[in-house]
N, C-alpha and C. Protein backbone atom coordinates (compact mmCIF):
# COMPACT_ATOMS: atom_id res chain seq x y z
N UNK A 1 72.94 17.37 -33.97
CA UNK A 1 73.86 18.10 -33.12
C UNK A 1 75.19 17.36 -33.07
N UNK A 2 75.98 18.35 -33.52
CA UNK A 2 77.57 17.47 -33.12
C UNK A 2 78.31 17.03 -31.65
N UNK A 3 77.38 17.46 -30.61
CA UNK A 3 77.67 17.73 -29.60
C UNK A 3 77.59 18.98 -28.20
N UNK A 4 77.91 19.00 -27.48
CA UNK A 4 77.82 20.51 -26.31
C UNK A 4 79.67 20.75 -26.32
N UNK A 5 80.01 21.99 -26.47
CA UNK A 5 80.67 22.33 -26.14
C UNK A 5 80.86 23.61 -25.21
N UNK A 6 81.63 23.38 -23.98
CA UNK A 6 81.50 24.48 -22.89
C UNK A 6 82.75 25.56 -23.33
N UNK A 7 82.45 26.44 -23.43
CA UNK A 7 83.56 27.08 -23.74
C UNK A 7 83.68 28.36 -22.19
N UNK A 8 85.24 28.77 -21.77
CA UNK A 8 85.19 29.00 -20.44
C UNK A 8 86.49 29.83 -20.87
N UNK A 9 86.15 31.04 -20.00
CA UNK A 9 87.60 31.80 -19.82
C UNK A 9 88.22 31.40 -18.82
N UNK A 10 89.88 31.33 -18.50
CA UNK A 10 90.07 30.80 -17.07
C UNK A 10 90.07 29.31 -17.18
N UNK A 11 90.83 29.13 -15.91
CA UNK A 11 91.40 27.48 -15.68
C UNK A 11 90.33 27.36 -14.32
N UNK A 12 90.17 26.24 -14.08
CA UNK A 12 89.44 25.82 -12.72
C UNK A 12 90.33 25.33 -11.45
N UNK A 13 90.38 26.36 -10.41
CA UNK A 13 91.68 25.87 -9.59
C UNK A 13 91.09 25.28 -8.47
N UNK A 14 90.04 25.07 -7.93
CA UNK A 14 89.23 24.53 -6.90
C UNK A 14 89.53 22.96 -6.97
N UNK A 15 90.10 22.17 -6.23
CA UNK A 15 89.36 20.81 -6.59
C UNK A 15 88.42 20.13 -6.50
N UNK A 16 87.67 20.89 -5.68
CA UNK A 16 86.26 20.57 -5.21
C UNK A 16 84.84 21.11 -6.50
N UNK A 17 85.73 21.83 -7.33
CA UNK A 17 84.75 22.43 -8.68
C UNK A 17 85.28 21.21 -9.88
N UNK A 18 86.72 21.00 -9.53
CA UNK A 18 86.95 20.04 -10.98
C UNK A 18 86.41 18.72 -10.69
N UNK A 19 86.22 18.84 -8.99
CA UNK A 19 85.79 16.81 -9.35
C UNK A 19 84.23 17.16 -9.01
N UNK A 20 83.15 18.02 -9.00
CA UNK A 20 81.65 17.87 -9.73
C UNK A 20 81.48 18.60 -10.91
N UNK A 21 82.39 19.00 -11.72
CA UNK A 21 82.66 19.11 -13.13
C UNK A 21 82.63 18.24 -13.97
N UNK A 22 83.77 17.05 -13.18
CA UNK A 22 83.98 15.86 -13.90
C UNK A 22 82.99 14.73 -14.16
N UNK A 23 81.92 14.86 -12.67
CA UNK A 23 81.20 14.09 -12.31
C UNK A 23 80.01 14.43 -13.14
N UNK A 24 79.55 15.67 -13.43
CA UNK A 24 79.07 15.64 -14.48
C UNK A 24 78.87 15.60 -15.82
N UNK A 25 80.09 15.45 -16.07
CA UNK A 25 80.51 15.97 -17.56
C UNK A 25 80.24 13.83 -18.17
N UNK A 26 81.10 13.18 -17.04
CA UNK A 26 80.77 11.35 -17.29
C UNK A 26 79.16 11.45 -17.45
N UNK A 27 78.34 11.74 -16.72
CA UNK A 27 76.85 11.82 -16.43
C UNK A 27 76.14 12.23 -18.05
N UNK A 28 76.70 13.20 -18.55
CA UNK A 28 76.15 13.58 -20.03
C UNK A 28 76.77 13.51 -20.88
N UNK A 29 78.28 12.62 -21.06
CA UNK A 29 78.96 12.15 -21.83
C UNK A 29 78.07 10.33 -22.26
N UNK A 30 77.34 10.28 -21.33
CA UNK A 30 76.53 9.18 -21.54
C UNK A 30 75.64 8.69 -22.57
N UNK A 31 75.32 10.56 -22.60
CA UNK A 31 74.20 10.55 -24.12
C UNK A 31 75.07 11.07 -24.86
N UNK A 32 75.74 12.10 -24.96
CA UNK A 32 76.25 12.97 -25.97
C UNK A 32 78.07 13.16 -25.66
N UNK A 33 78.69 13.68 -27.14
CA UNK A 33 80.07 14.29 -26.70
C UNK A 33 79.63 15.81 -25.66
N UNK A 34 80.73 15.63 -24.95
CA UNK A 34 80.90 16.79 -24.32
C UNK A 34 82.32 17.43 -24.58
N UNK A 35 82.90 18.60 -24.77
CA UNK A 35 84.11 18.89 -24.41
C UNK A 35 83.97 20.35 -23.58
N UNK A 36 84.94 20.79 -23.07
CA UNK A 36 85.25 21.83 -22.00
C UNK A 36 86.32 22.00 -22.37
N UNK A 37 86.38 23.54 -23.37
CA UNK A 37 87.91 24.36 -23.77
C UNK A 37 87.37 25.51 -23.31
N UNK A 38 89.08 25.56 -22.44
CA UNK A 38 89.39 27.09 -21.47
C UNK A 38 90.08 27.70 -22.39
N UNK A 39 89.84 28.60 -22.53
CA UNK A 39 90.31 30.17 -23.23
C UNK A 39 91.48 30.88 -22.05
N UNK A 40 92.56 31.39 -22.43
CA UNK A 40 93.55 31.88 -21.60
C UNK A 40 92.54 33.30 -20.52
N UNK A 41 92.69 33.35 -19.32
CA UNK A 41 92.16 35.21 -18.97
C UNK A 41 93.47 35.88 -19.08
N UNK A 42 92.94 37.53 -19.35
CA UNK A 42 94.03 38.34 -19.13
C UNK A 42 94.28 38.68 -17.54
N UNK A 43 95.58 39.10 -17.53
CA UNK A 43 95.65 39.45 -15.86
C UNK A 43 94.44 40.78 -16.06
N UNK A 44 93.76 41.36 -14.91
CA UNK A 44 93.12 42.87 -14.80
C UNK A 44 93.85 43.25 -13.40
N UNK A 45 94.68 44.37 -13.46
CA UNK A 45 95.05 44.79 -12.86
C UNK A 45 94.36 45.51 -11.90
N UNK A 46 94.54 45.78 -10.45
CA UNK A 46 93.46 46.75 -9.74
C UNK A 46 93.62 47.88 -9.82
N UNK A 47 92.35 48.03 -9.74
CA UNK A 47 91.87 49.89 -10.47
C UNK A 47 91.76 50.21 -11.43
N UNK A 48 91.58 48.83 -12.26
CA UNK A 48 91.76 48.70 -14.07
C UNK A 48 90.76 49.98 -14.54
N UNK A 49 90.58 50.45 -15.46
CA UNK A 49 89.79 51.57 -16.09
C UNK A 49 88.66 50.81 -16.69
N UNK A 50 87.80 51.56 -17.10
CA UNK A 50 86.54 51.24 -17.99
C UNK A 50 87.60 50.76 -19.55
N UNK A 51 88.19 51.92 -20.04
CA UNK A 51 88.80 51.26 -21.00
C UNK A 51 89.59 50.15 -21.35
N UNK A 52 90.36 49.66 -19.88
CA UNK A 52 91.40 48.57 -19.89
C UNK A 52 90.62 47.57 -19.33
N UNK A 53 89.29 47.45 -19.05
CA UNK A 53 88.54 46.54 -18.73
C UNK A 53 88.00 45.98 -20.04
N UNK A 54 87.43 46.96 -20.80
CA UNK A 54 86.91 46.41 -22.08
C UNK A 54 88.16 45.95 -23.10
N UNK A 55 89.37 46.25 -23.06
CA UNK A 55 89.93 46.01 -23.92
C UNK A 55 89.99 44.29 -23.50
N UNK A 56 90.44 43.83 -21.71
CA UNK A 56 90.42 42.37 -21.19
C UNK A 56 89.64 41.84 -22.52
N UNK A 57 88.25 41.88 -21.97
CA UNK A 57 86.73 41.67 -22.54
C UNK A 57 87.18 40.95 -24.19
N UNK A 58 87.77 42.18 -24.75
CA UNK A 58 87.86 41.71 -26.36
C UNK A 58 88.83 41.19 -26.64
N UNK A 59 89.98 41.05 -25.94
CA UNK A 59 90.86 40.26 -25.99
C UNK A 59 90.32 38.54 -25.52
N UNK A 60 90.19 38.31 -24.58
CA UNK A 60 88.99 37.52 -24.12
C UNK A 60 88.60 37.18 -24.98
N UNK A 61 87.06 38.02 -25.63
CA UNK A 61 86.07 37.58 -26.36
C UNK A 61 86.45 37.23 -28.24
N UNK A 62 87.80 37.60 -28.67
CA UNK A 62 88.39 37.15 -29.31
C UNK A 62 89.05 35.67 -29.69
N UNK A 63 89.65 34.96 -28.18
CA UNK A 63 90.17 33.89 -27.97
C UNK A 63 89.02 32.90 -28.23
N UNK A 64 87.55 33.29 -27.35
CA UNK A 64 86.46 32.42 -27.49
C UNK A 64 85.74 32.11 -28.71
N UNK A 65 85.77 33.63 -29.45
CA UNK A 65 85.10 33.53 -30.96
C UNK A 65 86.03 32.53 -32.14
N UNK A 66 87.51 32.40 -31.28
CA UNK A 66 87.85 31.15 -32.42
C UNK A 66 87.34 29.99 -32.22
N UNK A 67 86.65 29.84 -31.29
CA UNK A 67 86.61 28.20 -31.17
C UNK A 67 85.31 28.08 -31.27
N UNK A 68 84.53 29.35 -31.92
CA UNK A 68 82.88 28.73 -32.50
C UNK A 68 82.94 28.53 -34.00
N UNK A 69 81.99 27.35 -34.46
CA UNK A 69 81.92 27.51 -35.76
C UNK A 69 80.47 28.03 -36.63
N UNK A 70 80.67 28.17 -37.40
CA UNK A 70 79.32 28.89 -38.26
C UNK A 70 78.59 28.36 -38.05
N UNK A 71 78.07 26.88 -38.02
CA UNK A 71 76.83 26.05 -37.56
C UNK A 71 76.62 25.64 -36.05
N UNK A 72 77.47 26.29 -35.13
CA UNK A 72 77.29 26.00 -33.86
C UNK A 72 76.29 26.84 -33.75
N UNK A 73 74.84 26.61 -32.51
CA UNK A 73 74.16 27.12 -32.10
C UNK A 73 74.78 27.78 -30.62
N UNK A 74 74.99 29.27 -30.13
CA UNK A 74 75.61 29.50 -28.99
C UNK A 74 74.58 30.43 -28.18
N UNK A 75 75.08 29.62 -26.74
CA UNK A 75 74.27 30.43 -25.18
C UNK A 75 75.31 31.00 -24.89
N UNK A 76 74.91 32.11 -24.42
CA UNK A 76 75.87 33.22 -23.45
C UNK A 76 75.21 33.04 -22.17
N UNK A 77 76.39 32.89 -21.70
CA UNK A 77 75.63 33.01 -19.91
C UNK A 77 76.46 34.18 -19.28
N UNK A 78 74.79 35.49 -19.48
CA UNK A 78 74.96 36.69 -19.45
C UNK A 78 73.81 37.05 -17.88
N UNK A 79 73.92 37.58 -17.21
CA UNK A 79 73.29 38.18 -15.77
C UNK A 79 71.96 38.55 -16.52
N UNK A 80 71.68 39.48 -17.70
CA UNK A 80 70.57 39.99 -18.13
C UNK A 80 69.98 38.90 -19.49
N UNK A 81 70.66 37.65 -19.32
CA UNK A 81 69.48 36.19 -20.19
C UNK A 81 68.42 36.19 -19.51
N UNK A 82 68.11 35.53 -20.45
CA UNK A 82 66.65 34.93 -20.25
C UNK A 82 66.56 33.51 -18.88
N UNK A 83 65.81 33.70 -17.90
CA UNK A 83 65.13 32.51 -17.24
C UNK A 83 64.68 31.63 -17.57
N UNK A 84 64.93 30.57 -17.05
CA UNK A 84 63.30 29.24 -17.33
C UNK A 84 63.63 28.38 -16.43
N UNK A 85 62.43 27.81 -15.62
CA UNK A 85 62.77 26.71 -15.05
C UNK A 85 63.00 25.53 -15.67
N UNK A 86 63.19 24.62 -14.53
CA UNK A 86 64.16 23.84 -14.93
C UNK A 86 63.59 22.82 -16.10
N UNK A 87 62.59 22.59 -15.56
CA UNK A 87 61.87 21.86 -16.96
C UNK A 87 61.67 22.58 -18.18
N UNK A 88 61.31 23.60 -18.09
CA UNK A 88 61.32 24.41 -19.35
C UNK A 88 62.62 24.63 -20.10
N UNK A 89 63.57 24.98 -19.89
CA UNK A 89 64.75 24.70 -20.09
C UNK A 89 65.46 23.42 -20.49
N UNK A 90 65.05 22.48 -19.90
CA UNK A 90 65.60 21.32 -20.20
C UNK A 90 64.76 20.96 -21.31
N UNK A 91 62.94 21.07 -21.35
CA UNK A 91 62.67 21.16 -23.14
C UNK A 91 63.49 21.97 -24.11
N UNK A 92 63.87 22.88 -23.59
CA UNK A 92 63.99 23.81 -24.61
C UNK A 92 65.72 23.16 -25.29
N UNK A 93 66.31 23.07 -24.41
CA UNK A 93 67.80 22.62 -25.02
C UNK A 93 67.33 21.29 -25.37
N UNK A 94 66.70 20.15 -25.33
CA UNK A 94 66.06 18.96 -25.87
C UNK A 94 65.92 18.90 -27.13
N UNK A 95 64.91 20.24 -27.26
CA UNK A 95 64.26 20.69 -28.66
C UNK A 95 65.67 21.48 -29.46
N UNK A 96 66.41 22.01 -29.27
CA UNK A 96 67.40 22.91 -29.38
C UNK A 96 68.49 21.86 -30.36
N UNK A 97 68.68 20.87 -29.34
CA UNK A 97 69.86 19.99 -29.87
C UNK A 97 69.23 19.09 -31.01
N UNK A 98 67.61 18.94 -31.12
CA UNK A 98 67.88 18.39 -32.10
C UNK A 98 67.73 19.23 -33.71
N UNK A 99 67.75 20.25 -33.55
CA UNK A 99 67.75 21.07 -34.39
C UNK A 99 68.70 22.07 -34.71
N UNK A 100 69.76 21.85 -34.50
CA UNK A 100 71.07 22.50 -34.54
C UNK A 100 71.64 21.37 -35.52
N UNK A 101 72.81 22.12 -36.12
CA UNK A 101 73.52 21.40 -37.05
C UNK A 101 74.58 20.80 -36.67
N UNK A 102 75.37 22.08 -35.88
CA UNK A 102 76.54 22.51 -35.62
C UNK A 102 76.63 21.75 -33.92
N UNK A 103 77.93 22.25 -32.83
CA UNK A 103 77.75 21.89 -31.69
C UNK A 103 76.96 22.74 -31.20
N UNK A 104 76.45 22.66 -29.28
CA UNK A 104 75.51 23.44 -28.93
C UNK A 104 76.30 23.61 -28.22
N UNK A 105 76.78 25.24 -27.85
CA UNK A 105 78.16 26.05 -27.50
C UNK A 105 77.71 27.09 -26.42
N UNK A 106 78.09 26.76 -25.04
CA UNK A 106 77.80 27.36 -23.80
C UNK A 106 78.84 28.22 -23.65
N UNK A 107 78.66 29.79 -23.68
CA UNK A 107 80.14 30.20 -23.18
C UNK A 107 79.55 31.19 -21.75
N UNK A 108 81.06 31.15 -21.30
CA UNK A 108 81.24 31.75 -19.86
C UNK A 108 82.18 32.74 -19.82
N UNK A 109 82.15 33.83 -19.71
CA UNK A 109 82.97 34.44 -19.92
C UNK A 109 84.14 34.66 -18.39
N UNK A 110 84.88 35.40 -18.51
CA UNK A 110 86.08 35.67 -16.94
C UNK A 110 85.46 36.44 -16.24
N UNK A 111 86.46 36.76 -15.12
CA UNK A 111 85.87 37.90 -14.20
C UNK A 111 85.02 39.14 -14.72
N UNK A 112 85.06 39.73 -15.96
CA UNK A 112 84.99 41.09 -16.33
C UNK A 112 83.40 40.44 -17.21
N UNK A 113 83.46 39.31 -17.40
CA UNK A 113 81.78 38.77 -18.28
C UNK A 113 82.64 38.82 -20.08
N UNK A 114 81.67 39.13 -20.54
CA UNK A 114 81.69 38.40 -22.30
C UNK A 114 81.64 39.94 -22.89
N UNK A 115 82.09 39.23 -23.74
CA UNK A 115 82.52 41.11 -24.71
C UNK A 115 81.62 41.05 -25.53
N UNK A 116 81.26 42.31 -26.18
CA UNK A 116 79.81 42.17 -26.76
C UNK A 116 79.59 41.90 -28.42
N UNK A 117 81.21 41.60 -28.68
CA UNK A 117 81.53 40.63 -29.85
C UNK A 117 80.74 39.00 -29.57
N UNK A 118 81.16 38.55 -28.51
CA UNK A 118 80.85 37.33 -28.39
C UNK A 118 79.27 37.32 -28.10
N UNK A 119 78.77 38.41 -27.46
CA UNK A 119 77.22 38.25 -26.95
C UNK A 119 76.32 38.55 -28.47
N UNK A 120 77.00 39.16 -29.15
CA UNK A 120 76.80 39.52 -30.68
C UNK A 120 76.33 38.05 -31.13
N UNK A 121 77.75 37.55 -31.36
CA UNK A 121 77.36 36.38 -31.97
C UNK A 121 76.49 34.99 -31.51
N UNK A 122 76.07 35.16 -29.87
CA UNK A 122 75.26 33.95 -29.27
C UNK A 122 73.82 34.28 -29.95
N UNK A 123 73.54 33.10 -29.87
CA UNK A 123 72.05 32.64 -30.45
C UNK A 123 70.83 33.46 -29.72
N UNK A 124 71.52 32.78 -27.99
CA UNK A 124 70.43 33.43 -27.00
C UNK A 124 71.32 33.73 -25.99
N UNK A 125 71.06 34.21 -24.87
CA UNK A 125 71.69 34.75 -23.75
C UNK A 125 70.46 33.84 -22.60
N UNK A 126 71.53 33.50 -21.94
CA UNK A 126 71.06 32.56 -21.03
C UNK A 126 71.32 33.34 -19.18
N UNK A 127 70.40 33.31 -18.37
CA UNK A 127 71.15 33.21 -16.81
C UNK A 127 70.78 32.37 -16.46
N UNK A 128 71.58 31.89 -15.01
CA UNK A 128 70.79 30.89 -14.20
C UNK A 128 70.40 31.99 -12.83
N UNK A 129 70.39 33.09 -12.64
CA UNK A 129 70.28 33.55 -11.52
C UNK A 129 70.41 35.53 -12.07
N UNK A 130 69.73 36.50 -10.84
CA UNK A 130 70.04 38.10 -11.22
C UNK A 130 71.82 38.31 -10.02
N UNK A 131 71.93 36.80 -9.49
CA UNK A 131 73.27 37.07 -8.96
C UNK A 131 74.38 36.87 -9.81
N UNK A 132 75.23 37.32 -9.30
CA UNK A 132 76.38 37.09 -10.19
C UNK A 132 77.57 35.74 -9.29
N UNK A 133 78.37 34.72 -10.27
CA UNK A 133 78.81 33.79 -9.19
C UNK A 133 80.18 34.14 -10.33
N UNK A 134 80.86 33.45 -9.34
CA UNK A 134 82.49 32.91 -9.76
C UNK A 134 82.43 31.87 -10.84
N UNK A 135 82.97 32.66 -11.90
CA UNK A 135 83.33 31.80 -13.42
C UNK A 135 82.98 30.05 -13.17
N UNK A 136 83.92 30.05 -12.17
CA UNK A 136 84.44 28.77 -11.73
C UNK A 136 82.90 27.72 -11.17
N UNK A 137 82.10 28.69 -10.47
CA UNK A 137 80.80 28.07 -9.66
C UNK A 137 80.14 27.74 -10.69
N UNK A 138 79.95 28.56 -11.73
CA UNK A 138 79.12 28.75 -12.93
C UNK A 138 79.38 27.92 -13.65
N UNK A 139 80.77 27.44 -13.91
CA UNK A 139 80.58 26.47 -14.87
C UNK A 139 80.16 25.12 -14.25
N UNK A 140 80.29 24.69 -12.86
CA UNK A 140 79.84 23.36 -12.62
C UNK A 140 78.31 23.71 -12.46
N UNK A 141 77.53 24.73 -12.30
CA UNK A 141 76.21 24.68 -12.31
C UNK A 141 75.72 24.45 -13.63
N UNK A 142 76.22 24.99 -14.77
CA UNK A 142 75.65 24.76 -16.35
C UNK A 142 76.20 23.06 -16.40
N UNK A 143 77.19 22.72 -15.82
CA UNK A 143 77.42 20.82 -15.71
C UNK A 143 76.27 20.39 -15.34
N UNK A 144 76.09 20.88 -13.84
CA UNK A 144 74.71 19.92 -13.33
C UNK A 144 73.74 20.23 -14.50
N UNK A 145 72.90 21.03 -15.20
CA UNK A 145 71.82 21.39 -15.24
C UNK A 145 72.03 20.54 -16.93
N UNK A 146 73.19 20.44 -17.08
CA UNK A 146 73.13 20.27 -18.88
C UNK A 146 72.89 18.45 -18.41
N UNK A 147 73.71 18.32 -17.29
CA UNK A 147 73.50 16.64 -16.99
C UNK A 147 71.84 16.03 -17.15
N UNK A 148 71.24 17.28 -16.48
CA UNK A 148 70.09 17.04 -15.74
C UNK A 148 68.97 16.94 -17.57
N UNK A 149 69.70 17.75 -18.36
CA UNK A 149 69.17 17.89 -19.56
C UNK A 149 69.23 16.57 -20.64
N UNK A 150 70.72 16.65 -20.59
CA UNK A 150 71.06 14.78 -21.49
C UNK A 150 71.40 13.51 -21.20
N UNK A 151 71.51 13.79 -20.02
CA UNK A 151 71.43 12.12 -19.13
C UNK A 151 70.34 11.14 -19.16
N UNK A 152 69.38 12.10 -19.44
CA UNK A 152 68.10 11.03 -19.13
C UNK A 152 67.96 9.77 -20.05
């Protein structure tokens, strides 16, 4: 494995999300590279349409599909992935990373979710929950849990 890379639509404006972001990202930078590249969002205007929503989406899911490469193995973190607890999961990306070539590529999509270009191209589709959270919450929860995965 060349590494985890988080890939994220959107900037993180919380400071209370960037400093247990950070705190995890040192935590599994311990075992492995980590990096975290934000993809620009589009504005969505209110009352956006079904059509001007999906267009966000592929505009979006365009920006993200440059920054995978052919041997990256990629999770979508999609509402309708797959479950596992936490141990199961943490085998499974264990087993995962060492059998990947490429990096192991988490994406998150913006407010509107992942365009189905990008869900196309993920390996697996991942949730952590049938709720839906803020881009922003989501990505420090895939921090903790990836910590909880390569720190050991």
């Amino acid at each position: 494995m060349q590494g985890i890379k988080i890939l994220c639509v959107g900037k993180v404006k919380e400071t209370y999300f960037r400093d247990g972001i950070a705190h995890f990202i040192t935590q599994i930078r311990k075992k492995c590279p980590v990096e975290i590249i934000e993809c620009a969002d589009e504005p969505t205007p209110d009352g956006a349409s079904e059509a001007e929503e999906d267009k966000i989406r592929r505009t979006e899911g365009e920006r993200l599909l440059q920054k995978i490469s052919d041997g990256d193995y990629v999770v979508a973190l999609c509402i309708d992935g797959a479950h596992y607890a936490s141990d199961a999961w943490k085998e499974r990306m264990q087993k995962r990373s060492r059998q990947t070539a490429g990096a192991l590529v988490f994406v998150i999509g913006g407010s509107l979710g992942l365009s189905d270009a990008v869900v196309r191209r993920a390996n697996e589709k991942l949730s952590f929950s049938a709720m839906t959270f803020p881009h922003q919450m989501m990505r420090m929860i895939l921090c903790e849990q990836l910590a909880e995965v390569f720190a050991d």
